[in-house]
Protein backbone atom coordinates (compact mmCIF):
# COMPACT_ATOMS: atom_id res chain seq x y z
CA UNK A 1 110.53 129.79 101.60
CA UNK A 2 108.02 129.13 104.55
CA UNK A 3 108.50 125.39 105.37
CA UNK A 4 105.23 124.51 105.82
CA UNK A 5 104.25 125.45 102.09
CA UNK A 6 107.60 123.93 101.20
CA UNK A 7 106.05 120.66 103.10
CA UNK A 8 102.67 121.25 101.49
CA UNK A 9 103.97 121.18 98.01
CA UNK A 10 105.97 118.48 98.34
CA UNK A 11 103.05 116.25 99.05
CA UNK A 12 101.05 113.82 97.03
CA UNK A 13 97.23 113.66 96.55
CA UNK A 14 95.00 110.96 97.94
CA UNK A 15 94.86 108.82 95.40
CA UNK A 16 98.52 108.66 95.63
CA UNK A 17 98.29 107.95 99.27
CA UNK A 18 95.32 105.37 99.00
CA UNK A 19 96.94 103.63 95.88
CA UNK A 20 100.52 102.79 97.83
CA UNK A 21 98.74 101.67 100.99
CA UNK A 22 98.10 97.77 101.36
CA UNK A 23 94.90 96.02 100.98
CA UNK A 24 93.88 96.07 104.08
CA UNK A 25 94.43 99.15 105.32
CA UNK A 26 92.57 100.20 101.95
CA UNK A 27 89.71 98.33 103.37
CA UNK A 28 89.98 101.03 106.46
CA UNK A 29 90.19 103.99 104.16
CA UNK A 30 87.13 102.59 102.31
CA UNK A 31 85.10 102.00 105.22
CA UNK A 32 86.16 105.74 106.70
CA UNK A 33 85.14 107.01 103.31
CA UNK A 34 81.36 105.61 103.44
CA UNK A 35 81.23 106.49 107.39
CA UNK A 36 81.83 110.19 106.63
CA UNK A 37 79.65 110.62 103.07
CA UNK A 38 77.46 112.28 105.51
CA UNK A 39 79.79 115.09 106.40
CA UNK A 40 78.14 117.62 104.55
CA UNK A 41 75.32 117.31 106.70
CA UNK A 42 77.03 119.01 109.60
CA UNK A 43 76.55 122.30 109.83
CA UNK A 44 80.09 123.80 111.18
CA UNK A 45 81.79 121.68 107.75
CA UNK A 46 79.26 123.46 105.06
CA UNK A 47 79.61 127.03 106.55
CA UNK A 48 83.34 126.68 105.39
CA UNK A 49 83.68 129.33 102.88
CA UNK A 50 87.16 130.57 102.52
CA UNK A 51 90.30 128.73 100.84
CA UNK A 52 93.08 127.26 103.09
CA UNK A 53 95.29 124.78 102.92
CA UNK A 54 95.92 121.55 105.19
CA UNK A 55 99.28 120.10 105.95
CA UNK A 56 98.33 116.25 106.66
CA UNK A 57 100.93 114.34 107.78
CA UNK A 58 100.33 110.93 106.75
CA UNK A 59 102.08 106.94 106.42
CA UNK A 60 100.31 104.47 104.54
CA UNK A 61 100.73 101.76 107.24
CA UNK A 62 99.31 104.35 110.23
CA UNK A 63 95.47 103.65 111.05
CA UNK A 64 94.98 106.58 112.58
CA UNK A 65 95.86 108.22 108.58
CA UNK A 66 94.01 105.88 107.06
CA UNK A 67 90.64 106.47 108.58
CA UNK A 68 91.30 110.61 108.68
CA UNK A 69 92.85 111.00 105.28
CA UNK A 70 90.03 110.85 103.61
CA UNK A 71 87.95 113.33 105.48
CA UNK A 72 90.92 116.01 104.15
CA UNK A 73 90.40 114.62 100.83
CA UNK A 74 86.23 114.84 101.55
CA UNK A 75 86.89 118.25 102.41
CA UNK A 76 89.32 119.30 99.62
């Protein structure tokens, strides 16, 4: 099997992710979360019409995940 579907199915949602992750760092998901509600006013994100899947490599601990998680999960 391909591994990156093998990766991709082995994954966990984002409430998974965001429910492990410590309180602070939840604090950094939650403020990403209310900095991107606008996303679907930009106009390359909406014009997304076909179905594909993203890979996100992510820790729970790693800032950088925490504040871009949930734009994959916006987007999903």
């Amino acid at each position: 099997a391909n591994i990156l579907q093998a990766n991709f199915n082995s994954g966990v949602t984002f409430q998974q992710f965001y429910d492990t992750a410590q309180d602070r760092y939840k604090n950094y998901a939650n403020n990403a979360i209310r900095n991107y509600l606008n996303l679907e006013d930009l106009e390359k994100v909406s014009s997304i019409t076909s179905k594909f899947n993203i890979l996100a490599i992510r820790e729970n601990w790693c800032i950088d995940s925490i504040i871009n998680i949930p734009v994959v999960y916006w987007l999903e």
